[in-house]
PDB file of N, CA and C in Angstrom:
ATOM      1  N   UNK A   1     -51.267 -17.908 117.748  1.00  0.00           N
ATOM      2  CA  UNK A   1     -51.140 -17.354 119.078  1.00  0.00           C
ATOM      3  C   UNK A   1     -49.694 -17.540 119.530  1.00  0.00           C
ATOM      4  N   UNK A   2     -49.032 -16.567 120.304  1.00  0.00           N
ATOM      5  CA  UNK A   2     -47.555 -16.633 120.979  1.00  0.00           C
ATOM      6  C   UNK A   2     -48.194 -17.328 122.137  1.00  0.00           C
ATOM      7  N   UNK A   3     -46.964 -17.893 122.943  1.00  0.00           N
ATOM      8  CA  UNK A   3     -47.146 -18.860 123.497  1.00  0.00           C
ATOM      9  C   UNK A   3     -45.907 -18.880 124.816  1.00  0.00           C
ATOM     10  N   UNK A   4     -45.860 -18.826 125.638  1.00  0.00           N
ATOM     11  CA  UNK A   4     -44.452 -18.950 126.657  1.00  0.00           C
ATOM     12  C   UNK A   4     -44.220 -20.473 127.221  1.00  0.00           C
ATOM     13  N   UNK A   5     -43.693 -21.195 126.379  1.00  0.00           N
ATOM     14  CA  UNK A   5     -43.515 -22.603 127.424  1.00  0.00           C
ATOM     15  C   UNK A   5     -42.449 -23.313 127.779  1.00  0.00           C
ATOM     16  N   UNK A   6     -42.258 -24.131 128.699  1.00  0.00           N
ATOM     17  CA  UNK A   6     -41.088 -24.753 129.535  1.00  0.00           C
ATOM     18  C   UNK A   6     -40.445 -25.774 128.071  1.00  0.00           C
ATOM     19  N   UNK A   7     -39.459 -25.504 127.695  1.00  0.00           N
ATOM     20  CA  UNK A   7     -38.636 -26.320 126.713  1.00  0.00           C
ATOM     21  C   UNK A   7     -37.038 -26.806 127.809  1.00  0.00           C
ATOM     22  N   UNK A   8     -36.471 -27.775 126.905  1.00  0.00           N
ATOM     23  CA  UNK A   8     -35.182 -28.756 127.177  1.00  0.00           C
ATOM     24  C   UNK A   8     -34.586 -27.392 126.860  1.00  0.00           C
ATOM     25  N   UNK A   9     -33.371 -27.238 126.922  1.00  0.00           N
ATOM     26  CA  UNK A   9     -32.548 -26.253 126.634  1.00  0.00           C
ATOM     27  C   UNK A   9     -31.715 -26.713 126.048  1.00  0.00           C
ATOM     28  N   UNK A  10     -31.493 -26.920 124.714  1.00  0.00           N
ATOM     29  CA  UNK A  10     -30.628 -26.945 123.353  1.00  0.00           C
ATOM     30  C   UNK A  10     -31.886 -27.661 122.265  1.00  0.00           C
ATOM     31  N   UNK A  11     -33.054 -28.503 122.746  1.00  0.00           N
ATOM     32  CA  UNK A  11     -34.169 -28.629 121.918  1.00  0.00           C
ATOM     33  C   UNK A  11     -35.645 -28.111 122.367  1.00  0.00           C
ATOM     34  N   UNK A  12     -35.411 -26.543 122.270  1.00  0.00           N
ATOM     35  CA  UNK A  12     -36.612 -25.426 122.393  1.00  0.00           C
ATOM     36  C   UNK A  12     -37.761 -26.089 121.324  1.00  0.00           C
ATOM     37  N   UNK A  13     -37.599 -27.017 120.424  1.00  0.00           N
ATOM     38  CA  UNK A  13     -39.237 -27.288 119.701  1.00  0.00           C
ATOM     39  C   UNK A  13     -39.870 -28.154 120.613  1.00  0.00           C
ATOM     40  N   UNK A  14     -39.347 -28.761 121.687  1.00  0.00           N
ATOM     41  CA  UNK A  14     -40.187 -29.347 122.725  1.00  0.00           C
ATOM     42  C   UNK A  14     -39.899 -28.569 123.869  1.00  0.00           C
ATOM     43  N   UNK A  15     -41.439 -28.858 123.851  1.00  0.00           N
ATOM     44  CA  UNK A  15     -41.949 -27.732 125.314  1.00  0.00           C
ATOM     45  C   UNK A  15     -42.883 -28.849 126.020  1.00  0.00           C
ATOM     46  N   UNK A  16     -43.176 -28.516 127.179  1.00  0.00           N
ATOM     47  CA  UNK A  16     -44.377 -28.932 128.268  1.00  0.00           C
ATOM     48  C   UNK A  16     -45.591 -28.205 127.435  1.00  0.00           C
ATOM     49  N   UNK A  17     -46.856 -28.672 127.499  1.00  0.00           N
ATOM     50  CA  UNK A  17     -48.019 -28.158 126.483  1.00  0.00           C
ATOM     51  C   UNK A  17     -48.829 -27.639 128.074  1.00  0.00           C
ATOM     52  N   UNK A  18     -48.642 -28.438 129.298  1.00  0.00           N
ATOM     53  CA  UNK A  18     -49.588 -27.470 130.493  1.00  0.00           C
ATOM     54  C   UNK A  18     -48.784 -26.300 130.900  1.00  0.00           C
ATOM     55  N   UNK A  19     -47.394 -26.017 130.635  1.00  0.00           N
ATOM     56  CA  UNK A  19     -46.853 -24.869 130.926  1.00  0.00           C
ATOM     57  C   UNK A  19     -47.065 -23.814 130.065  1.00  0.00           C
ATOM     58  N   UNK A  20     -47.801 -23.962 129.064  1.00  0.00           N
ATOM     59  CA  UNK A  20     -48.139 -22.952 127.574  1.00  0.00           C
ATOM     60  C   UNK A  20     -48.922 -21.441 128.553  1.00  0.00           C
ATOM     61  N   UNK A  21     -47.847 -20.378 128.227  1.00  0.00           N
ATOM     62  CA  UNK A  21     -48.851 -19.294 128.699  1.00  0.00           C
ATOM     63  C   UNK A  21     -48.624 -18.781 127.752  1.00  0.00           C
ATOM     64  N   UNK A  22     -50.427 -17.840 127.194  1.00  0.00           N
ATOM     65  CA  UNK A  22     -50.335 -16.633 126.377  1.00  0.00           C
ATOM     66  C   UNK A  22     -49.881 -15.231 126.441  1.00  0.00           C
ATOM     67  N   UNK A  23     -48.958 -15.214 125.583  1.00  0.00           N
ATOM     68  CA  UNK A  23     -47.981 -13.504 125.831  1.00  0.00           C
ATOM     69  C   UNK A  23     -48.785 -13.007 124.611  1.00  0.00           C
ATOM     70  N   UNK A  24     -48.507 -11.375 124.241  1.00  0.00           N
ATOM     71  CA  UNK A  24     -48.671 -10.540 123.756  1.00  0.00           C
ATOM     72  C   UNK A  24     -47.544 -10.829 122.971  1.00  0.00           C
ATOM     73  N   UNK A  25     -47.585 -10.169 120.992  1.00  0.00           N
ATOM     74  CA  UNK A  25     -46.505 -10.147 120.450  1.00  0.00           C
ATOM     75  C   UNK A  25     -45.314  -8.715 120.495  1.00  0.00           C
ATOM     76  N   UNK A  26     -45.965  -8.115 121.468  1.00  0.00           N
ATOM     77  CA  UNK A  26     -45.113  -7.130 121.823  1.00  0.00           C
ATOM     78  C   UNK A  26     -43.908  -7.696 122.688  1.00  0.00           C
ATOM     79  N   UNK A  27     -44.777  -8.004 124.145  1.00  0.00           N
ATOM     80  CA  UNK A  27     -43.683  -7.940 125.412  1.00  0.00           C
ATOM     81  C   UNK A  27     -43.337  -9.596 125.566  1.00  0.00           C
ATOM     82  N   UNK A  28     -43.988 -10.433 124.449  1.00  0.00           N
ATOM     83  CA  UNK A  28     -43.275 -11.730 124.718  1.00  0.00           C
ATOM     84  C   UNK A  28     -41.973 -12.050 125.018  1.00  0.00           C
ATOM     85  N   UNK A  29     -41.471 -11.161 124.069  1.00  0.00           N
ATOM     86  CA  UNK A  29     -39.527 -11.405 124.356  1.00  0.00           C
ATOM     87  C   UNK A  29     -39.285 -10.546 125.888  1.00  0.00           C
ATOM     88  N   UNK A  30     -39.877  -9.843 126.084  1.00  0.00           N
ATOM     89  CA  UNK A  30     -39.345  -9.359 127.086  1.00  0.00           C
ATOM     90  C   UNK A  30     -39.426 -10.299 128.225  1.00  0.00           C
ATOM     91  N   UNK A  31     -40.670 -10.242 128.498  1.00  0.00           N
ATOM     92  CA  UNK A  31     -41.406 -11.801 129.490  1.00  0.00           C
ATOM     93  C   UNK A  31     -40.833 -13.225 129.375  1.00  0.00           C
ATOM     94  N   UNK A  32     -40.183 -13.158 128.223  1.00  0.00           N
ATOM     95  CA  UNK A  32     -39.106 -14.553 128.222  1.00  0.00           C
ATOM     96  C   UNK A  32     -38.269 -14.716 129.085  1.00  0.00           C
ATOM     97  N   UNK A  33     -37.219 -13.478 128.833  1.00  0.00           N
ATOM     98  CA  UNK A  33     -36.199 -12.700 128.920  1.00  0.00           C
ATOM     99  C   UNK A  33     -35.984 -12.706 130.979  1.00  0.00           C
ATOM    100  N   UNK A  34     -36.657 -12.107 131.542  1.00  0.00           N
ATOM    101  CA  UNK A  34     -37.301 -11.996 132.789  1.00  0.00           C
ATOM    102  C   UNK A  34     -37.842 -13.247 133.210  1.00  0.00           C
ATOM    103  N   UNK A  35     -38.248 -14.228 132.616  1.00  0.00           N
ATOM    104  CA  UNK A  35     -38.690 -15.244 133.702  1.00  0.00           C
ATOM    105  C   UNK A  35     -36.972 -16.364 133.212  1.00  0.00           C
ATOM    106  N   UNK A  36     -37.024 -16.518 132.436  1.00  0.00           N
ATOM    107  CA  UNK A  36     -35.137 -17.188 132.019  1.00  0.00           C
ATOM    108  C   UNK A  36     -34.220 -16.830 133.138  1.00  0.00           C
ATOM    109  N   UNK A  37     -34.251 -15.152 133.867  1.00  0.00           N
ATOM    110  CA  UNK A  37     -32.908 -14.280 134.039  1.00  0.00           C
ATOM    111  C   UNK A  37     -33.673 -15.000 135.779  1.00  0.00           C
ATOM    112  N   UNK A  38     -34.926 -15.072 136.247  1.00  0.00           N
ATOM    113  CA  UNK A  38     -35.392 -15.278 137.263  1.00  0.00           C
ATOM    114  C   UNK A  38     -35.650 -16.995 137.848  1.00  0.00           C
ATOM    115  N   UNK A  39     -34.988 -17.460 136.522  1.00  0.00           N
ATOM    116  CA  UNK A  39     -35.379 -19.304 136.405  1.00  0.00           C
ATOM    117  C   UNK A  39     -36.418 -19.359 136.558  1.00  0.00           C
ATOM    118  N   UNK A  40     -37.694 -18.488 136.732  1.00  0.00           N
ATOM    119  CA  UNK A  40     -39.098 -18.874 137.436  1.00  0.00           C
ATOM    120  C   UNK A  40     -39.414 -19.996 136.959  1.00  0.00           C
ATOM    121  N   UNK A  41     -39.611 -21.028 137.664  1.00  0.00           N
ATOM    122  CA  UNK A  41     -40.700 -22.400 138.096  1.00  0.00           C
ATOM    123  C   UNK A  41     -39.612 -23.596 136.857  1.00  0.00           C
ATOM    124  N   UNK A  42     -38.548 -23.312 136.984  1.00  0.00           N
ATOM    125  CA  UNK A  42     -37.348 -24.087 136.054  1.00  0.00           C
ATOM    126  C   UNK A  42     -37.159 -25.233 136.786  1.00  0.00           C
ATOM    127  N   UNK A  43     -36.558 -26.181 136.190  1.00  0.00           N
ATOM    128  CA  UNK A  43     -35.861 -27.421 136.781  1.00  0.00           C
ATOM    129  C   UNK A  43     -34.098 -26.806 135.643  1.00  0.00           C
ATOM    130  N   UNK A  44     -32.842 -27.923 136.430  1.00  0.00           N
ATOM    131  CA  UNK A  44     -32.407 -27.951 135.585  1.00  0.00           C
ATOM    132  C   UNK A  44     -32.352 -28.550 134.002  1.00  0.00           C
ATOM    133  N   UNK A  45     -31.770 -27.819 133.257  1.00  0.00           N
ATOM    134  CA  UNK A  45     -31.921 -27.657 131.903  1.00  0.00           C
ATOM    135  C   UNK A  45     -32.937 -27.190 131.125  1.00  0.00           C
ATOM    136  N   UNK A  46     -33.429 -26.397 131.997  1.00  0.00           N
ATOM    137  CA  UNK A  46     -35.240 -26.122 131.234  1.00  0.00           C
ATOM    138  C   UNK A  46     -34.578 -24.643 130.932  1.00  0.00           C
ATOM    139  N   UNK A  47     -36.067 -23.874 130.331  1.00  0.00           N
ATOM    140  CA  UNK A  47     -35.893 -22.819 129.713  1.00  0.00           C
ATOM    141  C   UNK A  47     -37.303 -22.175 129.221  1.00  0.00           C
ATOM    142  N   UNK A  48     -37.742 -21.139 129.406  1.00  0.00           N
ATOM    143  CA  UNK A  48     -38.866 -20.158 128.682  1.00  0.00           C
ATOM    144  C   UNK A  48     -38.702 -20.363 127.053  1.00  0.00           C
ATOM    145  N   UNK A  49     -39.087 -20.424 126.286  1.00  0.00           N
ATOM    146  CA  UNK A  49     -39.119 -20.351 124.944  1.00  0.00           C
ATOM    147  C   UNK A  49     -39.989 -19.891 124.468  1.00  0.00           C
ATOM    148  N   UNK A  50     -40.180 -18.424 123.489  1.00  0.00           N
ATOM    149  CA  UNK A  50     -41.408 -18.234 122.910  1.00  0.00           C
ATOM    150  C   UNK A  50     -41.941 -19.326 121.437  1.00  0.00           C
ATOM    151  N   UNK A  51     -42.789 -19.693 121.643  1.00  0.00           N
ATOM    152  CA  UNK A  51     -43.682 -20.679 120.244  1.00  0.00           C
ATOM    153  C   UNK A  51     -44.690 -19.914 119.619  1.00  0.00           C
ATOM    154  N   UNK A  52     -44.872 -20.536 118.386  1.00  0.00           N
ATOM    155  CA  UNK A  52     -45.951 -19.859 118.230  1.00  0.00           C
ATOM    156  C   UNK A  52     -46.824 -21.033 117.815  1.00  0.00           C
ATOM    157  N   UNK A  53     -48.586 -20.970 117.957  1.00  0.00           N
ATOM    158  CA  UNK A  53     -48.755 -21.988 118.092  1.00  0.00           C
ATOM    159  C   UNK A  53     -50.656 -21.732 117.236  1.00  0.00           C
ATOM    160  N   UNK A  54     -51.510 -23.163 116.980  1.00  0.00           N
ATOM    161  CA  UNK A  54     -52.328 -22.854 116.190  1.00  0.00           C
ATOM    162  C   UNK A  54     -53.757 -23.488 116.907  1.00  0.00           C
ATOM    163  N   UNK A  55     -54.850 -23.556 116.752  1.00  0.00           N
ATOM    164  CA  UNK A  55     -55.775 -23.903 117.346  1.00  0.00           C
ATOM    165  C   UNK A  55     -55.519 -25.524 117.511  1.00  0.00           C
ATOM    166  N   UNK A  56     -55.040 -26.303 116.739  1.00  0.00           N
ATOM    167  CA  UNK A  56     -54.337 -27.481 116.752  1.00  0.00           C
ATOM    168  C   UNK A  56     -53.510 -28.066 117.549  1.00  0.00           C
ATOM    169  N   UNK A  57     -52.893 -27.648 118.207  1.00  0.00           N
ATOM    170  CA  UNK A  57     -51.807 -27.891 119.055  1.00  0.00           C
ATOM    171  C   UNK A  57     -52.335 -27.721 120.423  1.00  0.00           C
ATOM    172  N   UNK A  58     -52.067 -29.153 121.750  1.00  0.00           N
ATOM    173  CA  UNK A  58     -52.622 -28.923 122.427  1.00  0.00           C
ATOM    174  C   UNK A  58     -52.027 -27.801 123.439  1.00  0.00           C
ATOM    175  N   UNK A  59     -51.366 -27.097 123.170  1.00  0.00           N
ATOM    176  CA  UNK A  59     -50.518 -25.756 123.650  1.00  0.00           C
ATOM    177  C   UNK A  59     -51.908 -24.876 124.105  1.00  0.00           C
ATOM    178  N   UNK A  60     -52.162 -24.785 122.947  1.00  0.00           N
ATOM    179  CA  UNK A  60     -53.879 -23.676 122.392  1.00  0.00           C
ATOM    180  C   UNK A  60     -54.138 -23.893 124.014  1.00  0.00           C
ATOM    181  N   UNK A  61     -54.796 -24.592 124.284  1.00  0.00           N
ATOM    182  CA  UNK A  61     -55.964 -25.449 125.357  1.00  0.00           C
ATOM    183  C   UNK A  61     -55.311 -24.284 126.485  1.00  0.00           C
ATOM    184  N   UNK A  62     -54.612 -24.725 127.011  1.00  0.00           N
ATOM    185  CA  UNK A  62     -53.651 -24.485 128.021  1.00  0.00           C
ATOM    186  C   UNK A  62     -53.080 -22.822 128.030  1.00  0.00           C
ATOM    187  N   UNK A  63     -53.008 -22.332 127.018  1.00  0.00           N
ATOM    188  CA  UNK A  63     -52.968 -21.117 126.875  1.00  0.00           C
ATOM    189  C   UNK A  63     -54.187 -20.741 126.714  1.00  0.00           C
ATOM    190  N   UNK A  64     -54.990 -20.752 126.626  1.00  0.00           N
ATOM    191  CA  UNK A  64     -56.554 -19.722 126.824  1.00  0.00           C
ATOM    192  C   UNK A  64     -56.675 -19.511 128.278  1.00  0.00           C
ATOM    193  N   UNK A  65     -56.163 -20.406 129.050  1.00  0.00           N
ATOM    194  CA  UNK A  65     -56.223 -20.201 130.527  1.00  0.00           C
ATOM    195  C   UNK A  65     -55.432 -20.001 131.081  1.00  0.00           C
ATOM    196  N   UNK A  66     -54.233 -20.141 130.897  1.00  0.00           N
ATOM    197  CA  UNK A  66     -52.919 -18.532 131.044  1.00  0.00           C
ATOM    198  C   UNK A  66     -52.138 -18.213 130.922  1.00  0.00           C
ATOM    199  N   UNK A  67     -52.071 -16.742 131.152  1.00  0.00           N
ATOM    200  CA  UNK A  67     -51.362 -15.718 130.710  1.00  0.00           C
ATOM    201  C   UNK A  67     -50.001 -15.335 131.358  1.00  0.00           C
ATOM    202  N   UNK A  68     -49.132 -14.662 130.554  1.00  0.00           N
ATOM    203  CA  UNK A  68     -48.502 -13.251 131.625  1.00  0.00           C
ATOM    204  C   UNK A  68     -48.539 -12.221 130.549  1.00  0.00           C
ATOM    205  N   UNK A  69     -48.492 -11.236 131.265  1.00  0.00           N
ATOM    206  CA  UNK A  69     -48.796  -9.667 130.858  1.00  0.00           C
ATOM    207  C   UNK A  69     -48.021  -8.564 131.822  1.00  0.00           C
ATOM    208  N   UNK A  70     -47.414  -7.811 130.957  1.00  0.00           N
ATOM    209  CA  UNK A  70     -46.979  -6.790 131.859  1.00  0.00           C
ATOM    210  C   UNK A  70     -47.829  -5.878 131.999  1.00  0.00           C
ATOM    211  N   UNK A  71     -47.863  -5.442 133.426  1.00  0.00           N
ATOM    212  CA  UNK A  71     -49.235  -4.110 134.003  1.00  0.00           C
ATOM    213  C   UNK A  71     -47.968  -3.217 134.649  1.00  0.00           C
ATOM    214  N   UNK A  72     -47.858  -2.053 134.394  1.00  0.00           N
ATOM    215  CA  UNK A  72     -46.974  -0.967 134.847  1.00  0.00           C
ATOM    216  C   UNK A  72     -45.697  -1.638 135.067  1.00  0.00           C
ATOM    217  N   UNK A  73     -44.655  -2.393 134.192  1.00  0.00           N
ATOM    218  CA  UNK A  73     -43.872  -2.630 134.693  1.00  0.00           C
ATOM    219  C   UNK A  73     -43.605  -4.020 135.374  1.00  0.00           C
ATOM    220  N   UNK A  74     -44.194  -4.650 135.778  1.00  0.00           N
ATOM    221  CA  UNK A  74     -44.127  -5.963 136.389  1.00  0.00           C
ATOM    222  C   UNK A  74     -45.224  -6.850 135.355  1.00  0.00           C
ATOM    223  N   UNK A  75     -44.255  -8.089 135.807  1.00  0.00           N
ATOM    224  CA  UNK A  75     -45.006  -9.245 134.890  1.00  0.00           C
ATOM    225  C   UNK A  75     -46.194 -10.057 135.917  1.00  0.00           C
ATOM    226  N   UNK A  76     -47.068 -10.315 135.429  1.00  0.00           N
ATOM    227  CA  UNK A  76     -48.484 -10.832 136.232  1.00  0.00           C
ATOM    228  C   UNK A  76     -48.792 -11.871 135.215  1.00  0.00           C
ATOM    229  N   UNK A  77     -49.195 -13.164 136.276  1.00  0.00           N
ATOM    230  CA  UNK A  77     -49.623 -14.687 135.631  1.00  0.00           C
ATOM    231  C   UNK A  77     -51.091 -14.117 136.031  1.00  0.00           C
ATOM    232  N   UNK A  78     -51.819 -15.157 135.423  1.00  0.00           N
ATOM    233  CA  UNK A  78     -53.115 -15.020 135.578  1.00  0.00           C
ATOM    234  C   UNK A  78     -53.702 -16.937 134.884  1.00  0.00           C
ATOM    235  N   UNK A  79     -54.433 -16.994 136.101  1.00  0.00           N
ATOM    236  CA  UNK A  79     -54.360 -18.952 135.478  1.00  0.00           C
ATOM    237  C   UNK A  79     -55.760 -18.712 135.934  1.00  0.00           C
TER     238      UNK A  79
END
């Protein structure tokens, strides 16, 4: 599963595992891209990072319950 989560910014393999949202492997980069350019819900030095991630990882958990998705153009959370 792709995965959108809050990482350190210069060590993207650590992320926050309750910030894990599930993207699409289409518009993930885009939805990165857009919440990075918007800092949405950032501290300093943080960062969006796409992961990819396996039923194993407690990322999984946290991503079954949410998302973003683009609907016409705009990005929509859904928790």
């Amino acid at each position: 599963m792709k995965i959108l989560a809050v990482s350190i910014e210069g060590c993207e393999y650590l992320y926050k595992a309750s910030t894990a949202h599930k993207v699409s492997e289409r518009s993930g980069k885009k939805i990165m891209d857009a919440l990075n350019k918007a800092r949405y819900g950032l501290k300093e030095n943080e960062v969006w990072h796409l992961h990819e991630v396996s039923s194993y990882d407690n990322a999984y958990a946290f991503a079954t319950y949410q998302e973003f998705t683009i609907y016409k153009g705009n990005i929509r959370e859904r928790k």
